[in-house]
Protein backbone atom coordinates (compact mmCIF):
# COMPACT_ATOMS: atom_id res chain seq x y z
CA UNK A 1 -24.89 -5.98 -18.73
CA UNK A 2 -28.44 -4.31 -19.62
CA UNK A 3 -29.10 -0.94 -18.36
CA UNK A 4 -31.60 -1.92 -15.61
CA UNK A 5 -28.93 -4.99 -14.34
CA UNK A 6 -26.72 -5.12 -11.75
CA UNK A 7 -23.61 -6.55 -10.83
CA UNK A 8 -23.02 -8.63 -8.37
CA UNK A 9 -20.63 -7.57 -5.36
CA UNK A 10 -19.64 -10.40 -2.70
CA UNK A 11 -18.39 -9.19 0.83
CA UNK A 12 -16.97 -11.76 3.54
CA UNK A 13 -16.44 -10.35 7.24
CA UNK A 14 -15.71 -12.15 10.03
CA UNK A 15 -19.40 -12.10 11.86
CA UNK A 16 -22.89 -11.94 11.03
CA UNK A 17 -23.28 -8.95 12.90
CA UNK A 18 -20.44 -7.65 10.97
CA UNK A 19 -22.27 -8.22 7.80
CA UNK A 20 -25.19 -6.10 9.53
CA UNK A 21 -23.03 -3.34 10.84
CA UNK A 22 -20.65 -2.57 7.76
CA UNK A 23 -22.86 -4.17 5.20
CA UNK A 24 -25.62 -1.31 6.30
CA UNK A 25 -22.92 1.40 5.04
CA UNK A 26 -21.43 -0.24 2.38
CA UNK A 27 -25.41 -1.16 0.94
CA UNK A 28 -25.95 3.09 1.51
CA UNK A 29 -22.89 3.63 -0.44
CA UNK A 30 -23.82 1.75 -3.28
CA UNK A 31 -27.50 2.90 -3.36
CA UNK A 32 -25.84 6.41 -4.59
CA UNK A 33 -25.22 4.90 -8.08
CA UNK A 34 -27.60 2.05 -7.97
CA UNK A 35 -25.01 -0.37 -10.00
CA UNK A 36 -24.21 -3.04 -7.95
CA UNK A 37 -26.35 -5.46 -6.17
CA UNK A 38 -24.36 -6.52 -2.74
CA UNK A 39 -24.44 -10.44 -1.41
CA UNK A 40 -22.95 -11.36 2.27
CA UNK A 41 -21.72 -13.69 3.93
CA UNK A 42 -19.55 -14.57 7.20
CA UNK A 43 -15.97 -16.05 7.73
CA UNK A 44 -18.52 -18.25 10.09
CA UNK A 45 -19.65 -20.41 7.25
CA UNK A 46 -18.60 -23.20 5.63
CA UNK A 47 -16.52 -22.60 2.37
CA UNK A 48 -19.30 -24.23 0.75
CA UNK A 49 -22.18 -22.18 0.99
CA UNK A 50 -19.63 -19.30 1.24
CA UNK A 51 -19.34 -20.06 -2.52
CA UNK A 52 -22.95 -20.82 -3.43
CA UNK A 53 -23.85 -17.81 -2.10
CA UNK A 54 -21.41 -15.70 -4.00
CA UNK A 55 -21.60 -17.62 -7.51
CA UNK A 56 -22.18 -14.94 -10.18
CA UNK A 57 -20.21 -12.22 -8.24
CA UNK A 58 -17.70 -9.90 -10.48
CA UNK A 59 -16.07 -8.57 -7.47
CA UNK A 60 -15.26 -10.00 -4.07
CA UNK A 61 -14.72 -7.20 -1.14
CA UNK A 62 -12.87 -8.99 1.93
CA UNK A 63 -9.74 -8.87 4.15
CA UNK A 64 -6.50 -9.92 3.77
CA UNK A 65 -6.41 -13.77 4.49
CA UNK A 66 -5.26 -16.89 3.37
CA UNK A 67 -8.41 -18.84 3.09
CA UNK A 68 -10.21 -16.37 1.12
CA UNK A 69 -7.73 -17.96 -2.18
CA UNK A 70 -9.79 -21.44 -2.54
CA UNK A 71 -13.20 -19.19 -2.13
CA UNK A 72 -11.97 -16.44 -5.16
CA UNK A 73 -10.62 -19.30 -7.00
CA UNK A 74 -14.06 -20.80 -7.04
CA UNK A 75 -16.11 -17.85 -8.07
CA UNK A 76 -15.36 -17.74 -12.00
CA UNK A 77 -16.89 -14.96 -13.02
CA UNK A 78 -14.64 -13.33 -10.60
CA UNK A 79 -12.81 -10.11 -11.82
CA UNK A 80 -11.42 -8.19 -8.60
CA UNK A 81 -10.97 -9.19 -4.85
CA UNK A 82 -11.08 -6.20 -3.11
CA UNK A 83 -9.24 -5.87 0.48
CA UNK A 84 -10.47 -3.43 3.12
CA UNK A 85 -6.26 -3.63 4.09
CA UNK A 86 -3.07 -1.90 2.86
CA UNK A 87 -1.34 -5.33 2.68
CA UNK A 88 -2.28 -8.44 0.49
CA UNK A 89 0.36 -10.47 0.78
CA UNK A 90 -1.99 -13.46 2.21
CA UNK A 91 -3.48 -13.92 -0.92
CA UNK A 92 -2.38 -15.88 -4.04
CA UNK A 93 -2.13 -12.71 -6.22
CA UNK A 94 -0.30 -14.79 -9.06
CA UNK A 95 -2.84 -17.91 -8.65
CA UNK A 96 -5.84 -15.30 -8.75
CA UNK A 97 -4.19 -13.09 -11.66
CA UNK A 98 -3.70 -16.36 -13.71
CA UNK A 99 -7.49 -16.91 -13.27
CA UNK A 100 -8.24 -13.59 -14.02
CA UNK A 101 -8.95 -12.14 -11.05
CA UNK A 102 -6.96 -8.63 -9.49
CA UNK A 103 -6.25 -8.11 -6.13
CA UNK A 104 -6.39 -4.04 -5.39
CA UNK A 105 -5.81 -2.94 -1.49
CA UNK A 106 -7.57 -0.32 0.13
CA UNK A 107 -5.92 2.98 -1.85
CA UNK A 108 -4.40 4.23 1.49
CA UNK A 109 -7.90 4.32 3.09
CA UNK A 110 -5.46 3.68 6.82
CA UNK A 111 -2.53 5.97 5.52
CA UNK A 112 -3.17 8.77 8.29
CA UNK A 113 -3.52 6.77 11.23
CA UNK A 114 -1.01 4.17 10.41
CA UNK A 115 1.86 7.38 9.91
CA UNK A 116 0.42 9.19 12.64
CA UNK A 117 0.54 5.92 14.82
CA UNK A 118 4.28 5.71 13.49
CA UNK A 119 4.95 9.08 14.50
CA UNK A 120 3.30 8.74 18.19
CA UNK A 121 5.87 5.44 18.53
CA UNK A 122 8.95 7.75 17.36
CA UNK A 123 8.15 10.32 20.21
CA UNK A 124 6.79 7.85 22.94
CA UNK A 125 10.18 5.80 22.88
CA UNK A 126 12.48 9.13 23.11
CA UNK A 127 10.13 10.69 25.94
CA UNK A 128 9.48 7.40 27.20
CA UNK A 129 6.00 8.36 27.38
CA UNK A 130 4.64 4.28 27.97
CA UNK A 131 6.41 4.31 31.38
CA UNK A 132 5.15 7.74 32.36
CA UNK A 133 1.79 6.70 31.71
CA UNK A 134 2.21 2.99 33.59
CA UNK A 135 3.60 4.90 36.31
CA UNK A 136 0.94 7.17 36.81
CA UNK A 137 -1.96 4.90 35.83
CA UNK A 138 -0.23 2.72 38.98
CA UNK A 139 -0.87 5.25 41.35
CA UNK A 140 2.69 5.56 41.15
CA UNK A 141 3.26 9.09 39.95
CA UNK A 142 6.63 8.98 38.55
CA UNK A 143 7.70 6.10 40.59
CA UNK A 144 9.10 3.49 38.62
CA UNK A 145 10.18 5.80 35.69
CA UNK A 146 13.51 4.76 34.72
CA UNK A 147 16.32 5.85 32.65
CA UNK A 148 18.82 8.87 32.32
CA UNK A 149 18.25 12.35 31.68
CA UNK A 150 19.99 11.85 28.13
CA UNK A 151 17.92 8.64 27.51
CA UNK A 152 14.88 11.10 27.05
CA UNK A 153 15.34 12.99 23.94
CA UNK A 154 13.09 15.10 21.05
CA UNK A 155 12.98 15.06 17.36
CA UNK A 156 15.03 17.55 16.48
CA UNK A 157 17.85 17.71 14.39
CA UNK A 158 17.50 13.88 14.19
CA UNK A 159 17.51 12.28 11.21
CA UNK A 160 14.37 9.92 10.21
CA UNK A 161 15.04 7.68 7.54
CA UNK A 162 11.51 6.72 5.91
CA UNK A 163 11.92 2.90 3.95
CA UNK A 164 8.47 3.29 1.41
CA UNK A 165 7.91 6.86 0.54
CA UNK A 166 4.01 5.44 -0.61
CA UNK A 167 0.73 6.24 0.76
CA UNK A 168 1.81 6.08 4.26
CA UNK A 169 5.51 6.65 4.22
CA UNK A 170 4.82 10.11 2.46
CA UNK A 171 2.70 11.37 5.17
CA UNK A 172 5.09 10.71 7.90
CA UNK A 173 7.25 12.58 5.77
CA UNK A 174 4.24 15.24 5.71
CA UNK A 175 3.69 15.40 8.82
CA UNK A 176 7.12 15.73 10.82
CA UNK A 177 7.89 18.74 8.23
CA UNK A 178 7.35 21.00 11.16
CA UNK A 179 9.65 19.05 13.93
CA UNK A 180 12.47 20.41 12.39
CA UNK A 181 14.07 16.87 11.81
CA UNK A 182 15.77 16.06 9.14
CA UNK A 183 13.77 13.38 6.95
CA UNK A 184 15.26 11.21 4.33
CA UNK A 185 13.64 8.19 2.20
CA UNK A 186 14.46 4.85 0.52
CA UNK A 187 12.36 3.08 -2.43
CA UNK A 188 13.49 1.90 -5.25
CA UNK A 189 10.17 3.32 -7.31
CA UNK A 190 11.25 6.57 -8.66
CA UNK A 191 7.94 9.44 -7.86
CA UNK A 192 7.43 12.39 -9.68
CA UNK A 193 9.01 15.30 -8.38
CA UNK A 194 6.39 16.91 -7.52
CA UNK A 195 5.19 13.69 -4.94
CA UNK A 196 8.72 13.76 -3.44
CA UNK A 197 8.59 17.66 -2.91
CA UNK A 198 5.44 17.75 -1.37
CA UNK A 199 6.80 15.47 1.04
CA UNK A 200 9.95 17.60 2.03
CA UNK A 201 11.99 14.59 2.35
CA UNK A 202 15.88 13.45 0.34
CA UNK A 203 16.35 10.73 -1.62
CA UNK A 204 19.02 8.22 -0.31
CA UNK A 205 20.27 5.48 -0.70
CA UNK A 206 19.14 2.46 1.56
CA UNK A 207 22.87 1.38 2.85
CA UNK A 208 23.62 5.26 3.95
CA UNK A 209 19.93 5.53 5.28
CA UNK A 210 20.25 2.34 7.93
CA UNK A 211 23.72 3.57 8.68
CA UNK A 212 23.11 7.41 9.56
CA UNK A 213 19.06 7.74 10.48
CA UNK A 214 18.40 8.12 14.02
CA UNK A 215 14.96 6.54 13.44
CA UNK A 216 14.43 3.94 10.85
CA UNK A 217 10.44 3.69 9.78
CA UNK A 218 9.20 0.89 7.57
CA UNK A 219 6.38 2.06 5.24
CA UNK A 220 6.94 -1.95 2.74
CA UNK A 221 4.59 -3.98 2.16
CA UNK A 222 5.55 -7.53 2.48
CA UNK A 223 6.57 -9.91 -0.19
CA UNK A 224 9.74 -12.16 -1.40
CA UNK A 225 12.21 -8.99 -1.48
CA UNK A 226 11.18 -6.70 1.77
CA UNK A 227 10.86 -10.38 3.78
CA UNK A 228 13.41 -9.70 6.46
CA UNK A 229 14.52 -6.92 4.65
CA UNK A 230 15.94 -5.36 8.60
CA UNK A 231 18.00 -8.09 10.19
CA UNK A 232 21.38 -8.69 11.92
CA UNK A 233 23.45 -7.01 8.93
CA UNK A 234 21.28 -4.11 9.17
CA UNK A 235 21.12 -3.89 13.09
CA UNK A 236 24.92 -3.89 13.18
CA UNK A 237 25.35 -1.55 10.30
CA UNK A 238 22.44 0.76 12.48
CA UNK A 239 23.66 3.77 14.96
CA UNK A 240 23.54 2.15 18.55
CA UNK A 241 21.75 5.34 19.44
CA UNK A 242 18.96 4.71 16.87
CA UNK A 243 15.06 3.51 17.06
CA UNK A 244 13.60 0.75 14.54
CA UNK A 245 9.53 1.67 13.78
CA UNK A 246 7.75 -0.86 11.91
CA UNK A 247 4.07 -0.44 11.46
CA UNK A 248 3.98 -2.23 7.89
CA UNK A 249 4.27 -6.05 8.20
CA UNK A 250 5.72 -8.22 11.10
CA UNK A 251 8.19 -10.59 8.76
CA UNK A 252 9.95 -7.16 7.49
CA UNK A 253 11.94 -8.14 10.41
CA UNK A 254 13.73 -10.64 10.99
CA UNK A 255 12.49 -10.67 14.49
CA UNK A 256 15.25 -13.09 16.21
CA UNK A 257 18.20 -10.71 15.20
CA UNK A 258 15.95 -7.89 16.07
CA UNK A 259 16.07 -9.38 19.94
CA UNK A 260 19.38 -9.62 19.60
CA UNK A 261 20.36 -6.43 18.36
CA UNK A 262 18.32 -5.26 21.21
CA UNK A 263 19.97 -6.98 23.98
CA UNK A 264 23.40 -6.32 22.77
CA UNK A 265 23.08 -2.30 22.23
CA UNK A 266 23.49 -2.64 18.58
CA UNK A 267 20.12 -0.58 18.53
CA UNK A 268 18.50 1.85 21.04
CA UNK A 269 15.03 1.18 20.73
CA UNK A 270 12.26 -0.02 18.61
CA UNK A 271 8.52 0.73 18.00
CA UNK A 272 6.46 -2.51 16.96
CA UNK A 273 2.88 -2.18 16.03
CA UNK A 274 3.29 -5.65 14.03
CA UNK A 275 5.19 -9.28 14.94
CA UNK A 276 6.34 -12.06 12.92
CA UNK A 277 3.89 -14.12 14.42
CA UNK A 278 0.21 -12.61 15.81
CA UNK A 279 -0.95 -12.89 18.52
CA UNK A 280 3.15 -12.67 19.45
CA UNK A 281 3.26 -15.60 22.51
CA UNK A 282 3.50 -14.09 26.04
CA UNK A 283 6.87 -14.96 26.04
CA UNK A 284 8.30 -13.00 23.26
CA UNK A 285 11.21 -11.16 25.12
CA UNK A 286 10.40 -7.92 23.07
CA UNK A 287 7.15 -7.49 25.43
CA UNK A 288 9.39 -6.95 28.32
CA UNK A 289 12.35 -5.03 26.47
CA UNK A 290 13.47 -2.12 28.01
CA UNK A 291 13.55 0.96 25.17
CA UNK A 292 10.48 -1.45 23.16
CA UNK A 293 6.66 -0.31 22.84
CA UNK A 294 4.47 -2.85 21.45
CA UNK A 295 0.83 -2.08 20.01
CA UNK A 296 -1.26 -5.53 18.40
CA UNK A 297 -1.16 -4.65 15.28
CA UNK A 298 -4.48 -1.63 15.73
CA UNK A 299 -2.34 1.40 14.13
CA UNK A 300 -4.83 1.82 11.61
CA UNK A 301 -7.97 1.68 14.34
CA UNK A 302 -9.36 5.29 13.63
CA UNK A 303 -13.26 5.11 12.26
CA UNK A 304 -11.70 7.33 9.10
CA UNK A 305 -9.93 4.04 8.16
CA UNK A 306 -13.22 2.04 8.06
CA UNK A 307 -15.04 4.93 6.11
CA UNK A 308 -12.48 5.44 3.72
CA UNK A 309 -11.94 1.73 2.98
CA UNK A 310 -15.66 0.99 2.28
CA UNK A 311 -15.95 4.33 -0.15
CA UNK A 312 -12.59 2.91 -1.86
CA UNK A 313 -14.45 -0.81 -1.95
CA UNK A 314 -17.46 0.47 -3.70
CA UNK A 315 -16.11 3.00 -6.01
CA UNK A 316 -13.30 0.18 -6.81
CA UNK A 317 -16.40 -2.39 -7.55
CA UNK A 318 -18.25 0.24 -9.80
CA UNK A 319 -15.30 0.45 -11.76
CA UNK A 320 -15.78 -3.37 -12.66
CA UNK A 321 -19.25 -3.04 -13.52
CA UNK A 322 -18.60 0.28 -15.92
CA UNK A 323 -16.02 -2.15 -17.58
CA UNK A 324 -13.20 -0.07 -16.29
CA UNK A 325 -9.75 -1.34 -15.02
CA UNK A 326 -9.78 -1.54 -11.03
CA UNK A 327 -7.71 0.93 -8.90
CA UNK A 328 -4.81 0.51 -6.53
CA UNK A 329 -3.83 -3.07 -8.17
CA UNK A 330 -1.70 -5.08 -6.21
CA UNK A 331 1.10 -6.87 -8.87
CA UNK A 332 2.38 -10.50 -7.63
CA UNK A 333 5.78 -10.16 -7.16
């Protein structure tokens, strides 16, 4: 690259307008370094053009999908496909690798709201907070607020068992250090010290987490090994008292023993930002659970998220065009 080029930086959103709206702050971004020259185009085009467009582009800035593969396979002077996600198990990381192309994820751009999100679900299931605020919202008042006095319950002195101390999974950890709980994690990458301590939670291991934690978070992401990682083995090994979060990835669980568990008492509760399937069908029986909260998969919905994934996309992208390695790469596995 001569000093006075640039390199060329693809981004794909969903809309036109959404090329106008983010592409505005990702293109003011950029201008602060003045080394990358930004192309766009919409998930509303044909593949086709989608690739003329982007030939010559050294870095690819997207979401985490499935068709995006054929497109980065196509773009051979392709070095990085950048996701504005935490997960990136949609794309063909060992197909795009082989061509020479790394996958990073966002660098925990969503980490605080996705743990505070998983936090809010811990508390709104033990104060059953959804059906105080149906009731009310009814014109109700408390009408219609069920349960018994020892259904409702706080934090403390129960045990939250945190499976992923990584970006997100170590600020839940952070941030329930004051609700005098006692927090524990699972993963089987070993941290520095200094990253567990910070975090003021116990290593253990996973079989005694799922079979003592009063709450059970999932902080994964999803590949070949976490896939249905919490099924029936797990719900029956699980305290009948205790409350299943999972704001990571939908297939974590295996979602047909998770029903099951339910409607047997295996399990108390659970807290579901994500499904196997999205949109879930109308009919999924967890929508109606008693002791279930559902969100569509929006945990990371804060404007922080969006402005820390678009600095992480650009400063990732100038690392390509110094010649430097990428951040926050994503290994097939």
């Amino acid at each position: 690259m001569t000093t006075n080029e640039k390199t060329k930086v693809a981004m794909l959103v969903p809309t036109a307008q959404d090329a106008e709206v983010r592409g505005a702050a990702l293109q003011k971004l950029a201008s602060e370094n003045d080394l990358l020259e930004l192309v766009f185009a919409s998930m509303e085009q044909e593949p086709e053009e989608i690739i003329s467009d982007f030939s010559g582009a050294a870095a690819l800035i997207t979401v985490n999908k499935k068709f995006i593969n054929p497109i980065a396979s196509n773009l051979p002077e392709l070095k990085l496909l950048q996701t504005f996600s935490a997960g990136t198990d949609e794309l063909d990381k060992a197909l795009l690798l082989s061509q020479g192309v790394k996958v990073s994820n966002n660098g925990g751009a969503n980490a605080v709201a996705v743990a505070e999100h998983a936090i809010w679900m811990m508390v709104t299931i033990n104060h059953k907070l959804d059906l105080q605020i149906e009731s009310v919202k009814a014109g109700k008042w408390m009408a219609g607020v069920t349960g018994a006095t020892s259904e409702y319950t706080s934090l403390v002195d129960k045990q939250v068992g945190i499976i992923g101390l990584g970006r997100i999974g170590s600020r839940v950890a952070k941030r329930l250090a004051g609700w005098e709980c006692n927090v524990v994690y699972h993963d089987p990458i070993t941290f520095d010290a200094d990253y567990v301590s910070d975090t003021g939670a116990t290593r253990m291991a996973l079989d005694e987490l799922i079979t003592t934690s009063d709450i059970i978070t999932l902080h994964v992401p999803l590949d070949r090994i976490t896939r249905q990682m919490m099924s029936t083995e797990q719900f029956k090994a699980m305290k009948e008292t205790a409350v299943l979060i999972n704001t990571c990835r939908g297939p974590v669980v295996d979602e047909a023993a998770l029903i099951e568990a339910l409607r047997n008492g295996e399990i108390w509760g659970a807290g579901l930002d994500v499904t196997e399937v999205e949109p879930t069908p109308p009919h999924n029986p967890l929508i109606t659970m008693p002791n279930v909260v559902m969100t569509p998969h929006l945990a990371t919905r804060v404007i922080q998220s969006e402005w820390n994934a678009n600095i992480n996309a650009i400063t990732n992208a100038e690392r390509v065009a110094q010649g430097l390695e990428p951040d926050w790469v994503v290994d097939p596995v």
